[in-house]
Protein backbone atom coordinates (compact mmCIF):
# COMPACT_ATOMS: atom_id res chain seq x y z
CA UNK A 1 1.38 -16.11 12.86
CA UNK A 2 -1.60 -13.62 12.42
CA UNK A 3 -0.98 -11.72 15.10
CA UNK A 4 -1.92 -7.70 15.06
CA UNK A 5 0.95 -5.65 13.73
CA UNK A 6 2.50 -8.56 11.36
CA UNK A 7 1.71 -7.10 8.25
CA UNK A 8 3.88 -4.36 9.27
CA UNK A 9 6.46 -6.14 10.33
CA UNK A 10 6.71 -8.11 7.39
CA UNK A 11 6.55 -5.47 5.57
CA UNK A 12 9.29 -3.62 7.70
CA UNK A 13 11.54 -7.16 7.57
CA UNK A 14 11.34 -6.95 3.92
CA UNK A 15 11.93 -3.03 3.15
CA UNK A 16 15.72 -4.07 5.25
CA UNK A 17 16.80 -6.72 3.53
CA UNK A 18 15.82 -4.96 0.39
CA UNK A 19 18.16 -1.96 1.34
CA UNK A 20 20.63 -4.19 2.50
CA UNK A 21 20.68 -6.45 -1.32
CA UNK A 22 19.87 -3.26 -2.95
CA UNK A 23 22.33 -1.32 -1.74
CA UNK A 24 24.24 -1.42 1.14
CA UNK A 25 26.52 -4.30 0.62
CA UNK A 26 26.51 -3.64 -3.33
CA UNK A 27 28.20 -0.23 -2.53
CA UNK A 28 30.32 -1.18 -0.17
CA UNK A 29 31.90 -3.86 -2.42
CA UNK A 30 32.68 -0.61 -4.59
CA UNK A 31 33.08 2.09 -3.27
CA UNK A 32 34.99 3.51 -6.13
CA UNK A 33 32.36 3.15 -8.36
CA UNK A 34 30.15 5.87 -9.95
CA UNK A 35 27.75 8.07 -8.04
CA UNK A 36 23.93 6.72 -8.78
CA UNK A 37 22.08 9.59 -9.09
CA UNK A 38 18.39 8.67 -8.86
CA UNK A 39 15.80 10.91 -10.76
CA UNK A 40 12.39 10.71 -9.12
CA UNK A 41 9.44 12.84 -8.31
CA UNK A 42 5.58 13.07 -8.82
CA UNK A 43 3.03 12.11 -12.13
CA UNK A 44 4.01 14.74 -14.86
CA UNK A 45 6.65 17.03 -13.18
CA UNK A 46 9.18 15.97 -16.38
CA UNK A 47 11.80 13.71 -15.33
CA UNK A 48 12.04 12.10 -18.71
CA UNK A 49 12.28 15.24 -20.75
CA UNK A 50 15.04 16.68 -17.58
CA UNK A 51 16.96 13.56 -18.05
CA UNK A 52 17.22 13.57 -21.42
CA UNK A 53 18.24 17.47 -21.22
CA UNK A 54 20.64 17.06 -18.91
CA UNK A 55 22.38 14.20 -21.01
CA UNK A 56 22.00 15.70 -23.68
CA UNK A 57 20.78 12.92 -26.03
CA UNK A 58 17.02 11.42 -26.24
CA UNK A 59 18.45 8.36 -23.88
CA UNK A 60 14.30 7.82 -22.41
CA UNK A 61 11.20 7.85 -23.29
CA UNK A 62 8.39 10.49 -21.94
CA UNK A 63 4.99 8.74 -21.02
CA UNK A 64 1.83 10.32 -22.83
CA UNK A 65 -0.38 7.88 -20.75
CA UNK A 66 0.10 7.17 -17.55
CA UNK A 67 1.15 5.16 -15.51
CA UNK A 68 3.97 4.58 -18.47
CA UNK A 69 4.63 1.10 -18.77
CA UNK A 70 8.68 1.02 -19.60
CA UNK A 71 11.68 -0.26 -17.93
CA UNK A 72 13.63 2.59 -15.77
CA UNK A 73 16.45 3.70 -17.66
CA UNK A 74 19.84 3.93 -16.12
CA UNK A 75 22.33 5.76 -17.97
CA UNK A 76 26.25 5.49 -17.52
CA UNK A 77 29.38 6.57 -19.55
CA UNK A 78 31.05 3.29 -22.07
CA UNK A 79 33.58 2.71 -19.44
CA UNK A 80 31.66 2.46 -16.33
CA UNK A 81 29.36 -0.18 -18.11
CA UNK A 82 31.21 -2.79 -15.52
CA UNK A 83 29.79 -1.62 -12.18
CA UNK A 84 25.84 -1.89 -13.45
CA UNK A 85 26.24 -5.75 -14.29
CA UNK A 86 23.74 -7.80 -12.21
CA UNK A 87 26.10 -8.62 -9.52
CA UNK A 88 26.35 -5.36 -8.41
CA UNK A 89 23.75 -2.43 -7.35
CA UNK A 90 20.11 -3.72 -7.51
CA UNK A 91 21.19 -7.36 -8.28
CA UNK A 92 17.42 -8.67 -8.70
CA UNK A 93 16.35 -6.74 -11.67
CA UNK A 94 16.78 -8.43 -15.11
CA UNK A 95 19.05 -6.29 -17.25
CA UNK A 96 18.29 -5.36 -20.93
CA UNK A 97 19.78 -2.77 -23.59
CA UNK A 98 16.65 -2.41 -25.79
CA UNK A 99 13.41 -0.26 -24.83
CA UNK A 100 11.03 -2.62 -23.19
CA UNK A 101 7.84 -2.54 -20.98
CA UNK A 102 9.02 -4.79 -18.09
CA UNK A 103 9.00 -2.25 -15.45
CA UNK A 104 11.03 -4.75 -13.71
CA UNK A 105 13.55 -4.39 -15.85
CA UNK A 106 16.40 -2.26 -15.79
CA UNK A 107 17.26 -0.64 -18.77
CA UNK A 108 21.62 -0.21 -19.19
CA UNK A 109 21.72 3.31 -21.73
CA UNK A 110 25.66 3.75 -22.39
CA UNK A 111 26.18 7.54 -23.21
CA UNK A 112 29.19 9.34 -23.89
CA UNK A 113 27.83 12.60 -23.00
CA UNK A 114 27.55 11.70 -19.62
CA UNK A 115 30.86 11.97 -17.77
CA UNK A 116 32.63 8.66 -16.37
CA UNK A 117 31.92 8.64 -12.54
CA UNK A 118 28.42 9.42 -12.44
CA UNK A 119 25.17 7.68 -13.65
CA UNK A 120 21.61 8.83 -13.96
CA UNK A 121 18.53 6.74 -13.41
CA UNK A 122 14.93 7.47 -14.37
CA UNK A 123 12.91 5.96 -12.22
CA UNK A 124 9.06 5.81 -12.28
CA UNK A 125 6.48 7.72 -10.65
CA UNK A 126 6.42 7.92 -6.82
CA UNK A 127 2.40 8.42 -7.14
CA UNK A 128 1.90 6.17 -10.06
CA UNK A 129 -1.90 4.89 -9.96
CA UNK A 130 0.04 1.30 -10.68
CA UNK A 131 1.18 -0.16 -7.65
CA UNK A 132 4.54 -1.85 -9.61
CA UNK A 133 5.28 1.47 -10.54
CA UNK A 134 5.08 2.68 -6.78
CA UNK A 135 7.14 0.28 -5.07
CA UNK A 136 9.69 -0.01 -8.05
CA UNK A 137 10.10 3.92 -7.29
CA UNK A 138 10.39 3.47 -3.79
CA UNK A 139 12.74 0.30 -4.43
CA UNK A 140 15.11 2.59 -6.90
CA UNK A 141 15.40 5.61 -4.40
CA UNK A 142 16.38 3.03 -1.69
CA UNK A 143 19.29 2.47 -3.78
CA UNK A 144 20.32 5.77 -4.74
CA UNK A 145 23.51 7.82 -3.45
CA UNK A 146 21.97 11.17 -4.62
CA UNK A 147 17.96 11.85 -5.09
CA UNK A 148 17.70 14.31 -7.97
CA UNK A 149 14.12 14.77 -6.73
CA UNK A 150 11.47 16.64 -9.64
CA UNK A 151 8.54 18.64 -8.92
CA UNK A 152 6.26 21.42 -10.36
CA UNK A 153 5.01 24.58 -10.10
CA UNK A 154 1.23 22.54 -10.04
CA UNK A 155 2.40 19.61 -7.78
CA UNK A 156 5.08 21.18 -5.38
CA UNK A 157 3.01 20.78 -2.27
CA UNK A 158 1.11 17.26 -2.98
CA UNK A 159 1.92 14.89 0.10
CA UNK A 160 3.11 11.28 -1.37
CA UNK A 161 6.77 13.33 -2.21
CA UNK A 162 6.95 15.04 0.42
CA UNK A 163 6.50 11.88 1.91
CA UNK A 164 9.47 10.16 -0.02
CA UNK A 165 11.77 13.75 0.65
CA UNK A 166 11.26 13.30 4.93
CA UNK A 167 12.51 9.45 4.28
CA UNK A 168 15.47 11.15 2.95
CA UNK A 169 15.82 13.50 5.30
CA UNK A 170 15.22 10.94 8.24
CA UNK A 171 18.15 9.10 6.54
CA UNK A 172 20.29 11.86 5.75
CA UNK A 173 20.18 10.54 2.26
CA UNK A 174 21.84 13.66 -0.08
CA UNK A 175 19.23 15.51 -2.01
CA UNK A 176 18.47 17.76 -4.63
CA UNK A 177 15.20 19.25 -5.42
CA UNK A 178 14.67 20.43 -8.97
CA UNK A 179 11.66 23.05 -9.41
CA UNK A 180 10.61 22.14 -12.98
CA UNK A 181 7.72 23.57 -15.62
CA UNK A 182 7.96 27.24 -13.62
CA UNK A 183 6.61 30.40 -15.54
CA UNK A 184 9.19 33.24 -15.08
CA UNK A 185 5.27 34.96 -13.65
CA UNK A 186 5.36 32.33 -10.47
CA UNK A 187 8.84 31.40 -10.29
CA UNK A 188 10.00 33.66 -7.21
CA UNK A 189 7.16 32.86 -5.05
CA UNK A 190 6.71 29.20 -5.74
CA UNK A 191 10.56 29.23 -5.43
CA UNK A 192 10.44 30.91 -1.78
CA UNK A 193 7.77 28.91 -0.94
CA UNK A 194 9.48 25.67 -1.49
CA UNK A 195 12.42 26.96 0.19
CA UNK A 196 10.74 27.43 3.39
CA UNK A 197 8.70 24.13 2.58
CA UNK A 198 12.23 22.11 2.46
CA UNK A 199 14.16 23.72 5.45
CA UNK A 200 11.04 22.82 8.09
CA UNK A 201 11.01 19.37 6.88
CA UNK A 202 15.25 19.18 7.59
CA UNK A 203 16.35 19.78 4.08
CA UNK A 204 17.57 23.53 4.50
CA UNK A 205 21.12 22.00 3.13
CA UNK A 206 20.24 20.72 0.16
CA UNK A 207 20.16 21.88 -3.86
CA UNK A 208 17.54 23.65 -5.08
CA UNK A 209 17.70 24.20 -8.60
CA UNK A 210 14.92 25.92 -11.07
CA UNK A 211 14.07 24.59 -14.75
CA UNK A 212 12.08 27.74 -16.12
CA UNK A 213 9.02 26.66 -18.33
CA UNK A 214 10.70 26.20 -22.08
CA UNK A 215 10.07 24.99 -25.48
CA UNK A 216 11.77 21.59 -26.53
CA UNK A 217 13.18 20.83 -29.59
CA UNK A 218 13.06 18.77 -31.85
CA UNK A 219 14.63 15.74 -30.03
CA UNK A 220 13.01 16.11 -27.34
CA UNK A 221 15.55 18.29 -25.31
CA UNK A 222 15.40 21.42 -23.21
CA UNK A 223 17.70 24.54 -24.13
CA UNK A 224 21.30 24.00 -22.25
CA UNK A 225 20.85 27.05 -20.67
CA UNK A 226 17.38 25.89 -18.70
CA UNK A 227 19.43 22.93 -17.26
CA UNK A 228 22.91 24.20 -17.25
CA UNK A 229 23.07 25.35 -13.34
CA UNK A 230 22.53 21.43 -12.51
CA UNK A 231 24.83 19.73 -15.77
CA UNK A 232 27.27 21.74 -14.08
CA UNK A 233 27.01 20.58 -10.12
CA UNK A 234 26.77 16.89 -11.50
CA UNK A 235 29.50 17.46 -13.64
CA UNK A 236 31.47 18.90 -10.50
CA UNK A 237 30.66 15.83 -8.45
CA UNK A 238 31.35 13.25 -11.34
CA UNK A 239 34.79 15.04 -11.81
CA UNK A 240 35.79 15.15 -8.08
CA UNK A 241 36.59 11.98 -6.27
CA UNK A 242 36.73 13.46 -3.21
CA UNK A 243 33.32 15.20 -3.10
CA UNK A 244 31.81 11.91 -4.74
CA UNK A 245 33.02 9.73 -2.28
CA UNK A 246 32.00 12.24 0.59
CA UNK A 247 28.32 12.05 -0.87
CA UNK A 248 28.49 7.96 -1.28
CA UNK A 249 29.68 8.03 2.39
CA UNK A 250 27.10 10.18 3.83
CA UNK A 251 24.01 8.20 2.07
CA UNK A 252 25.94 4.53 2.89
CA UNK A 253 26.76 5.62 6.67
CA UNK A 254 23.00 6.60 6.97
CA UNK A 255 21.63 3.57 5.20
CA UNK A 256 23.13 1.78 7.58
CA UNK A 257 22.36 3.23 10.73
CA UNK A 258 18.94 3.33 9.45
CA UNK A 259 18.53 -0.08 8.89
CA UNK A 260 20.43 -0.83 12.51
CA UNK A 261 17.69 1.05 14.37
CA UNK A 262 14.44 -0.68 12.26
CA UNK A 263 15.70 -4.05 13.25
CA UNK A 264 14.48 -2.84 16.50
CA UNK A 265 10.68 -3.17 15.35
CA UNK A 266 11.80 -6.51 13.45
CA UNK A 267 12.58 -7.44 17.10
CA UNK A 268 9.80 -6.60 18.75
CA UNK A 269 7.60 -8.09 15.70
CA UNK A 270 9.47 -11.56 16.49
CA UNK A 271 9.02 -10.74 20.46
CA UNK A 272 4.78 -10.38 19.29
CA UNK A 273 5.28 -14.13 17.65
């Protein structure tokens, strides 16, 4: 019924049961699986070029024109090529092997370079000007175990991520924020800055790595040494089973509390009717 306050309810109703399909009962049917490491952030902070630097192959595409119309990419070691079948995490997106501009659909990039036990997935703009592109974003960080969140020097204090980072935060969803595009001029005080920025919004805790501004290549790729602090803490947490799982727990445990306590407005939206 059109009553006041059902759009949000509705909207509320859906955002759980997405969660829930998405990713709460998809990672607790495996909890062994690999760590899905979601890359997100704001219009022209880098992802693609980070992601491709961190795997060390040209594995996605950067978008010249925006918003880029392209599937998200998720890329995953051979041998974990299993756990991203459609029965598993984010069941309702089509999947496809081949560059495409569904944004629906979700891209499977098989890499030996990336280590078995973790997976990387480019997701698209948080502040897209397409509204697909927004709610896909906010659909693929609902489904993440680790937010490898991307900003600038130029876009470090814009509100729609900061929005997306106190979601985290309010779910205890495990975080790291990757400063990217920073002159060595700016980099200590847009670094401090950002510091303080993260630890009044609850997110004192979490990674905060630096990407100094560099010349690519000719594939594409950043130096190793730009990107090696955080090849090396994913590496860590891909080869540790113990930390991975510890990381998995946190973000699942969360989820799910999360979602218990919005049911309460899905309550009181039915209560309204």
């Amino acid at each position: 019924l059109d009553v006041p306050g059902v759009d949000d309810a509705r909207r509320i109703q859906a955002e759980i049961v997405n969660q829930l399909s998405d990713y709460v009962l998809p990672r607790l049917r495996q909890l062994e699986g690999p760590l899905l490491a979601v890359v997100g952030g704001a219009t022209g902070a880098g992802k693609s070029t980070l992601v491709n630097s961190i795997i060390g192959e040209r594995v996605t595409e950067s978008g010249v024109l925006r918003p880029t119309t392209r599937s998200p990419v998720l890329v995953h070691h051979p041998d974990d090529a299993a756990w991203f079948q459609p029965d598993r995490i984010l069941p309702e997106l089509p999947r496809t092997t081949v560059p495409s501009n569904d944004t629906y659909a979700l891209r499977l990039a098989a890499s030996k370079k990336i280590p078995r036990g973790l997976a990387i997935l480019d997701a698209p703009d948080v502040d897209s000007i397409d509204q697909g592109n927004r709610e896909l974003a906010a659909q693929l960080l609902a489904a993440a175990d680790l937010w490898l969140f991307v900003t600038s020097a130029a876009r470090y204090s814009d509100q729609v991520p900061w929005d997306y980072l106190r979601m985290a935060s309010e779910r205890s969803t495990s975080v790291a924020v990757v400063l990217d595009r920073t002159s060595n001029d700016a980099v200590t005080e847009v670094r401090g800055h950002l510091a303080r920025m993260m630890t009044s919004r609850g997110l004192s805790d979490s990674p905060l790595f630096t990407v100094p501004e560099s010349a690519i290549d000719a594939d594409g790729l950043l130096p190793p040494t730009a990107v090696g602090p955080i090849v090396g803490w994913l590496h860590d947490l891909a080869g540790d089973p113990e930390a991975r799982r510890m990381v998995m727990t946190q973000t699942l445990d969360d989820a799910i509390l999360h979602t218990f306590l919005r049911t309460h407005d899905v309550a009181d939206g039915m209560g309204a009717q």
